[in-house]
Protein backbone atom coordinates (compact mmCIF):
# COMPACT_ATOMS: atom_id res chain seq x y z
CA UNK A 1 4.83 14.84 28.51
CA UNK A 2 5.24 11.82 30.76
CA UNK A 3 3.42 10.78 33.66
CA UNK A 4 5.83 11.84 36.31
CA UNK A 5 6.19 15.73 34.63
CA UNK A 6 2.94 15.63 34.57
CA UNK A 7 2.07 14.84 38.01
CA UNK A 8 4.90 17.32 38.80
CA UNK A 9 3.88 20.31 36.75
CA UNK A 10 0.25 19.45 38.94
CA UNK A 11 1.72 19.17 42.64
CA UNK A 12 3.87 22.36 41.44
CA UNK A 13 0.51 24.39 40.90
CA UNK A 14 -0.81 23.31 43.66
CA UNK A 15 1.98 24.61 45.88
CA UNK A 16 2.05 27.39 44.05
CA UNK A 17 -1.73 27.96 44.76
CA UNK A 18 -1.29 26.53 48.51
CA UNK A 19 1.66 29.55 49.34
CA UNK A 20 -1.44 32.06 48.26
CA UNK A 21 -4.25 30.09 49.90
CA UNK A 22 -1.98 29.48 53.25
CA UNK A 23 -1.55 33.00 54.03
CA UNK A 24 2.06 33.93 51.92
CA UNK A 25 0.91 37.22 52.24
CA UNK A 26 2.00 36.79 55.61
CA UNK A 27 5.16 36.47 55.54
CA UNK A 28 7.14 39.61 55.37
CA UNK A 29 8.28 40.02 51.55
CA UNK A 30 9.80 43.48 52.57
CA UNK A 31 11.77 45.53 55.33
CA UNK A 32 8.41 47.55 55.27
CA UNK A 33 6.18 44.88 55.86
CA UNK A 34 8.56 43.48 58.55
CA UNK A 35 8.01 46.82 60.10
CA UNK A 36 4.59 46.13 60.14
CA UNK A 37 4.41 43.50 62.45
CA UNK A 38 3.48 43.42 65.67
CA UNK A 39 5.80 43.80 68.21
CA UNK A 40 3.51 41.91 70.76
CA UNK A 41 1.25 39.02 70.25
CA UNK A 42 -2.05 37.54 72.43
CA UNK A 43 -2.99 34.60 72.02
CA UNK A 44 -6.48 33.51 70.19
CA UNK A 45 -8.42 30.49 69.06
CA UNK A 46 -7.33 28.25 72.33
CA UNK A 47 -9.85 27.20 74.29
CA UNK A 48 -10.13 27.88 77.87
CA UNK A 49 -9.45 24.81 79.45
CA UNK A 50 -6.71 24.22 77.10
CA UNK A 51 -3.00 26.39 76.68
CA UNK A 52 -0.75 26.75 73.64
CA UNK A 53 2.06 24.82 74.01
CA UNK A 54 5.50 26.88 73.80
CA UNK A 55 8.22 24.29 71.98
CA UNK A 56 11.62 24.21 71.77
CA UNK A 57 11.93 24.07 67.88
CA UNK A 58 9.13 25.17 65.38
CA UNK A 59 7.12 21.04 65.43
CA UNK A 60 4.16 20.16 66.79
CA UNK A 61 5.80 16.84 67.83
CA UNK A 62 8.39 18.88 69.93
CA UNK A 63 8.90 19.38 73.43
CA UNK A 64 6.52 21.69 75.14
CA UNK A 65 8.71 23.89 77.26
CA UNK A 66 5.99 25.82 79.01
CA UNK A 67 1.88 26.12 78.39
CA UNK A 68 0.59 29.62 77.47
CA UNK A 69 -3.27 30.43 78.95
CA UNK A 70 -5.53 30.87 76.45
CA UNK A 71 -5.73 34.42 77.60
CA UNK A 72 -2.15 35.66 77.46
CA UNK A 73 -1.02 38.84 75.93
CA UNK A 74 2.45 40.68 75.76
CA UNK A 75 4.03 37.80 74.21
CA UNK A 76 6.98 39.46 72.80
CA UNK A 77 7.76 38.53 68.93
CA UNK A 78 10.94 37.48 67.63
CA UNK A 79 10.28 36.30 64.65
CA UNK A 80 8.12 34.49 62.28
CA UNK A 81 8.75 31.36 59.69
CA UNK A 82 7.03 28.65 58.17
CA UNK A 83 8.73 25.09 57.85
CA UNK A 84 9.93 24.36 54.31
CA UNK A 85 10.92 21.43 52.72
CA UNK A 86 12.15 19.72 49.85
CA UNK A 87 9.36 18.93 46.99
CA UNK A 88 10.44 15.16 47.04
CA UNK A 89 9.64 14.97 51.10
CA UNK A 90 6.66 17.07 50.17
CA UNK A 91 4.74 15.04 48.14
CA UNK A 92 5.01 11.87 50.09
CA UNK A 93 2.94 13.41 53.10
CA UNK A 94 -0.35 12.66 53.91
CA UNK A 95 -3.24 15.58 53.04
CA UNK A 96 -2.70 16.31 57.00
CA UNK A 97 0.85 16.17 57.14
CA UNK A 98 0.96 18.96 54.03
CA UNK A 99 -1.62 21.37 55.75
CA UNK A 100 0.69 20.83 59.32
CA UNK A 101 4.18 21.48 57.38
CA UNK A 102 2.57 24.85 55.56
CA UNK A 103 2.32 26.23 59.17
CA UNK A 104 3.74 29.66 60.04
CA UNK A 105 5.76 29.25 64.05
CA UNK A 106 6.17 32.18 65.87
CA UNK A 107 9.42 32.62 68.36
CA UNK A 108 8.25 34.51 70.98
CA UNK A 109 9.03 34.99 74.81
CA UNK A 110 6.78 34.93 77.70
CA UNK A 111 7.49 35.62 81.16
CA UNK A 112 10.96 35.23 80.20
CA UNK A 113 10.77 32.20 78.48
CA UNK A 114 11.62 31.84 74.94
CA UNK A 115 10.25 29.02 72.41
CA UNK A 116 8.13 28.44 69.48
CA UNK A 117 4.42 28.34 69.21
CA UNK A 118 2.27 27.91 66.15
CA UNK A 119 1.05 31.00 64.61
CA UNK A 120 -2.87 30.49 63.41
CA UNK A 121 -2.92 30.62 67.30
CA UNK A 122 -1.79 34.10 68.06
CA UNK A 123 -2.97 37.69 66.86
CA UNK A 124 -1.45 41.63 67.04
CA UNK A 125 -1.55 42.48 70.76
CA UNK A 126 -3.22 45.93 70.77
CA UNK A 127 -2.98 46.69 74.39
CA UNK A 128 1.05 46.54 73.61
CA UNK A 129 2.69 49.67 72.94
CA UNK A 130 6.29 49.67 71.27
């Protein structure tokens, strides 16, 4: 085997192992577990002198359209997705830059304002009812 398959039979395990690690169980795999998901966020893990940014696309470096408080809940969900890319792009990121592209985005609206905001950030909003 030569270097290059080898070093891509390694990085292929590891994304392999990252999808598990990273949450892939997230993601729905089936109509069922799309029916499982919440129907209204809150938002959690942002500090409170901080908001979550709501972007126009599903980046980091995007525009912020609107900041969420920390506090919010009711945001309505639309939909869930994590940023793919090609292998080749893939490996040529930084530790940092591989952790940031594995993250899930969340389109949701608030107050009638529709974006994207990074997932790890929000959680099922029990005080929502269907």
């Amino acid at each position: 085997m030569t270097r290059t398959a080898s070093l891509g039979a390694a990085a292929l395990s590891i994304l392999a192992g990252l999808g598990v690690a990273a949450g892939a169980e997230e993601r729905p795999q089936s109509l069922e577990q799309f029916n499982e998901m919440p129907a209204f966020w809150a938002v959690t893990g942002v500090r409170s002198d901080d908001v979550l940014h709501l972007r126009d696309v599903p980046s980091a470096d995007s525009k912020s359209l609107a900041g969420i408080p920390y506090n919010a809940h009711g945001l309505k969900h639309l939909g869930c997705r994590r940023n793919e890319m090609p292998f080749e792009d893939w490996i040529k990121l930084s530790k940092e830059a591989r952790k940031a592209a594995l993250m899930q985005w969340c389109r949701v609206e608030y107050k009638g304002q529709q974006g994207w905001v990074a997932g790890r950030f929000l959680k099922p909003d029990e005080s929502q009812k269907h």
